[in-house]
N, C-alpha and C. Protein backbone atom coordinates (compact mmCIF):
# COMPACT_ATOMS: atom_id res chain seq x y z
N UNK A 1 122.48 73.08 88.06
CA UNK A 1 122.66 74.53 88.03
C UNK A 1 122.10 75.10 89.33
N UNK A 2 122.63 76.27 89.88
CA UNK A 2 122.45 76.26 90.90
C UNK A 2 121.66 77.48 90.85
N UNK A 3 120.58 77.84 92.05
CA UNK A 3 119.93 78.87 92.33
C UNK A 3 120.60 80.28 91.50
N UNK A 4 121.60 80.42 92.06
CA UNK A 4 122.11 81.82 91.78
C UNK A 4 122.37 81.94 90.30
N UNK A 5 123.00 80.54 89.56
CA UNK A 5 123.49 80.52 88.31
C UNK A 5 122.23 80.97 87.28
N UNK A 6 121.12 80.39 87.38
CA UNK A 6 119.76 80.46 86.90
C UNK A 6 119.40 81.63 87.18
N UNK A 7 119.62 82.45 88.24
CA UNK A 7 118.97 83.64 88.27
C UNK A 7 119.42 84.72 87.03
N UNK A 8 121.39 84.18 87.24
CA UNK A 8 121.72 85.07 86.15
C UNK A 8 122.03 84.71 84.87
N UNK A 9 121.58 83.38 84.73
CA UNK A 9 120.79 83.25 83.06
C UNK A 9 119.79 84.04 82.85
N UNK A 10 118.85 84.08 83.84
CA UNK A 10 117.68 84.43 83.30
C UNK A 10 117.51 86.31 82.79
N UNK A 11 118.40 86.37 84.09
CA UNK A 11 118.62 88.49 83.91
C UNK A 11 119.42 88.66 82.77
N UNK A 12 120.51 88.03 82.12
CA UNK A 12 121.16 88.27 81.33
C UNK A 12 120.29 87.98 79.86
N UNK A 13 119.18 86.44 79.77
CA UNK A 13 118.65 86.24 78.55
C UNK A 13 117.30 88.08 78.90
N UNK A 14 117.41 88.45 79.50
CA UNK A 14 116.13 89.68 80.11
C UNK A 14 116.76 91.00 79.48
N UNK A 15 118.17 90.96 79.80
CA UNK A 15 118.65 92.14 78.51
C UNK A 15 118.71 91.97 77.38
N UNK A 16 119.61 90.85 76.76
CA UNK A 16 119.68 90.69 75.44
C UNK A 16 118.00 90.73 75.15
N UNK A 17 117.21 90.39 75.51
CA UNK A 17 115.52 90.68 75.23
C UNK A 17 114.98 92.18 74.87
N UNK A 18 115.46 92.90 75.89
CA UNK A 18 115.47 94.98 75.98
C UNK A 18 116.14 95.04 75.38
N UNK A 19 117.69 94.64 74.99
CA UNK A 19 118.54 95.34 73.77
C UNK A 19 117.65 95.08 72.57
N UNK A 20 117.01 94.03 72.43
CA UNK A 20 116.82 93.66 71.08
C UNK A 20 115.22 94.52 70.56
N UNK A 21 114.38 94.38 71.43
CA UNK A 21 113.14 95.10 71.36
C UNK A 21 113.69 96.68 71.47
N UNK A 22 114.30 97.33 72.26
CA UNK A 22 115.15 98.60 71.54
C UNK A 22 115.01 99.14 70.35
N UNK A 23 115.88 98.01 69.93
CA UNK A 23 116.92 98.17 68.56
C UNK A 23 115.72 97.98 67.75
N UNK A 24 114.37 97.54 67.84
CA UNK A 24 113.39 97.31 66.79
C UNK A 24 112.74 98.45 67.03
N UNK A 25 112.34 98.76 68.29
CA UNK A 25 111.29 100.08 68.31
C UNK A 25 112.19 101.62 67.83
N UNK A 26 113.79 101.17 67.90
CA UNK A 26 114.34 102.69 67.10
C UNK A 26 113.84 102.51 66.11
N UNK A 27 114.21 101.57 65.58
CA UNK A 27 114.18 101.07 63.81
C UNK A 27 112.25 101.37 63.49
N UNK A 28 111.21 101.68 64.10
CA UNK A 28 110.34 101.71 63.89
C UNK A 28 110.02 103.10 63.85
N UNK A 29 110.36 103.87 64.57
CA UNK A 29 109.70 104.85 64.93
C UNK A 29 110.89 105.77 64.00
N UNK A 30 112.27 105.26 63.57
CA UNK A 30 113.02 105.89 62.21
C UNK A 30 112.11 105.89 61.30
N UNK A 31 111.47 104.69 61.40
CA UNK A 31 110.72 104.68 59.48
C UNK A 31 109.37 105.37 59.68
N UNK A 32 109.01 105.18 61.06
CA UNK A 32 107.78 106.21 60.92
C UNK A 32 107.77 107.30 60.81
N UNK A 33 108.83 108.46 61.39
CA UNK A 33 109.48 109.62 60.50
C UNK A 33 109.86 109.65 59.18
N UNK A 34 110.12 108.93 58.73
CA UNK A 34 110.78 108.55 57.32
C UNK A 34 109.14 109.05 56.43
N UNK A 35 108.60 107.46 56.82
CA UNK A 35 106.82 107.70 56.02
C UNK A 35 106.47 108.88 56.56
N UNK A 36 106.54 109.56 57.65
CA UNK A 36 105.85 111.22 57.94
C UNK A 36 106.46 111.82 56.75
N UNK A 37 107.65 112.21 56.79
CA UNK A 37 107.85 112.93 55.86
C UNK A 37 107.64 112.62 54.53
N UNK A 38 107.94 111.46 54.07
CA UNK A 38 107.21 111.05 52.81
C UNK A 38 105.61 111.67 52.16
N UNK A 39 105.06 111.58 53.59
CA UNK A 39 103.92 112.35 53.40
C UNK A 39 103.85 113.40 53.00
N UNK A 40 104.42 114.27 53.50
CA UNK A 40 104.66 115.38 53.84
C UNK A 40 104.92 116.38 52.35
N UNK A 41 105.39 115.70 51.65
CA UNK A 41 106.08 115.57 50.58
C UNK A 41 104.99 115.53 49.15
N UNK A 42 104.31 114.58 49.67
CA UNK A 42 103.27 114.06 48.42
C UNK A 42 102.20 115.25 48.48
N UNK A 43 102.16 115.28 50.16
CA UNK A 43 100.87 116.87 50.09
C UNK A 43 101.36 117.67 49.76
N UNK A 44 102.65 118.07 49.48
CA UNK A 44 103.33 119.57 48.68
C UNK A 44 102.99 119.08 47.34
N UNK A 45 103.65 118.01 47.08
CA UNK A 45 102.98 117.84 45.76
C UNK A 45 101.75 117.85 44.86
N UNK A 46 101.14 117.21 46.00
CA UNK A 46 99.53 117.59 45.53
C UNK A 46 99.20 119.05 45.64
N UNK A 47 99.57 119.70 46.72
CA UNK A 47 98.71 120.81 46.60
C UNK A 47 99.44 121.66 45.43
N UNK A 48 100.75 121.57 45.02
CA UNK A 48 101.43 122.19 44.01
C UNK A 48 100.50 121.81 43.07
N UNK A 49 100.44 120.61 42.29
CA UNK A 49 99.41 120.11 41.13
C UNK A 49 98.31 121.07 41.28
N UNK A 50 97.80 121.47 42.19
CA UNK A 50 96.48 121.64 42.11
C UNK A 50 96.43 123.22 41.62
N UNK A 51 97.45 123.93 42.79
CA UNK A 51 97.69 125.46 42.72
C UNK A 51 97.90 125.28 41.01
N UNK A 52 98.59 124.83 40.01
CA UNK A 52 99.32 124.77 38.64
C UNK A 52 97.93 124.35 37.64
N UNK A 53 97.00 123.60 38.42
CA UNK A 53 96.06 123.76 37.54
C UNK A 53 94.74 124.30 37.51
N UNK A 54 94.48 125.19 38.71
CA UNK A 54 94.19 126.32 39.16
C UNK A 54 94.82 127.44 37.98
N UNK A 55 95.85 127.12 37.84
CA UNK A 55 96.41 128.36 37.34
C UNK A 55 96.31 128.82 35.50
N UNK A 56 96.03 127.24 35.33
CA UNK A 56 96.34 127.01 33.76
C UNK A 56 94.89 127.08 33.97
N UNK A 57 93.79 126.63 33.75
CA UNK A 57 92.21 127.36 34.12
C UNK A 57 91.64 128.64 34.14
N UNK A 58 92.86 129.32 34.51
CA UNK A 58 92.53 130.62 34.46
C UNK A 58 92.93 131.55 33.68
N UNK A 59 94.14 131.01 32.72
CA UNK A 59 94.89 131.81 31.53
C UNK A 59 93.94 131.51 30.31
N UNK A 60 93.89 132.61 29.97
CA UNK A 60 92.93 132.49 28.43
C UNK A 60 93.39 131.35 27.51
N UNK A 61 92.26 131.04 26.98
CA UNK A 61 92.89 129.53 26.17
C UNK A 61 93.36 130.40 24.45
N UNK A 62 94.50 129.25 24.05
CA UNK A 62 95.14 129.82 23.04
C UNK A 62 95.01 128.18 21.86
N UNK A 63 93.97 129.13 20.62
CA UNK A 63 93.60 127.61 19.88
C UNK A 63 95.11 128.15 18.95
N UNK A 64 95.64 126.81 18.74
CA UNK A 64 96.13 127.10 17.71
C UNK A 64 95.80 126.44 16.26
């Protein structure tokens, strides 16, 4: 194999390398938006729970 041939094995295995690390760091930083908002989500939830029982705490109790 000759000088030149090897060079452009090597540049060509050097992209398929950047395409592929790419295609993982999109795919990472998708799901890390994904889990942000997931978050995002659970603290509405929680703080909803909390406001709702805040709220029931404060209505006169009814024995029946």
């Amino acid at each position: 194999m000759s000088h030149k041939d090897k060079l452009q094995e090597i540049e060509k295995r050097k992209k398929e390398l950047q395409n592929a690390r790419e295609e993982i760091l999109g795919k990472l930083i998708s799901e890390r938006e994904q889990r942000s908002q997931w978050l995002i989500k659970l603290i509405d939830i929680d703080d909803e729970l909390e406001e709702l029982s805040r709220q029931s705490k404060a209505l006169p109790r009814v024995d029946s």
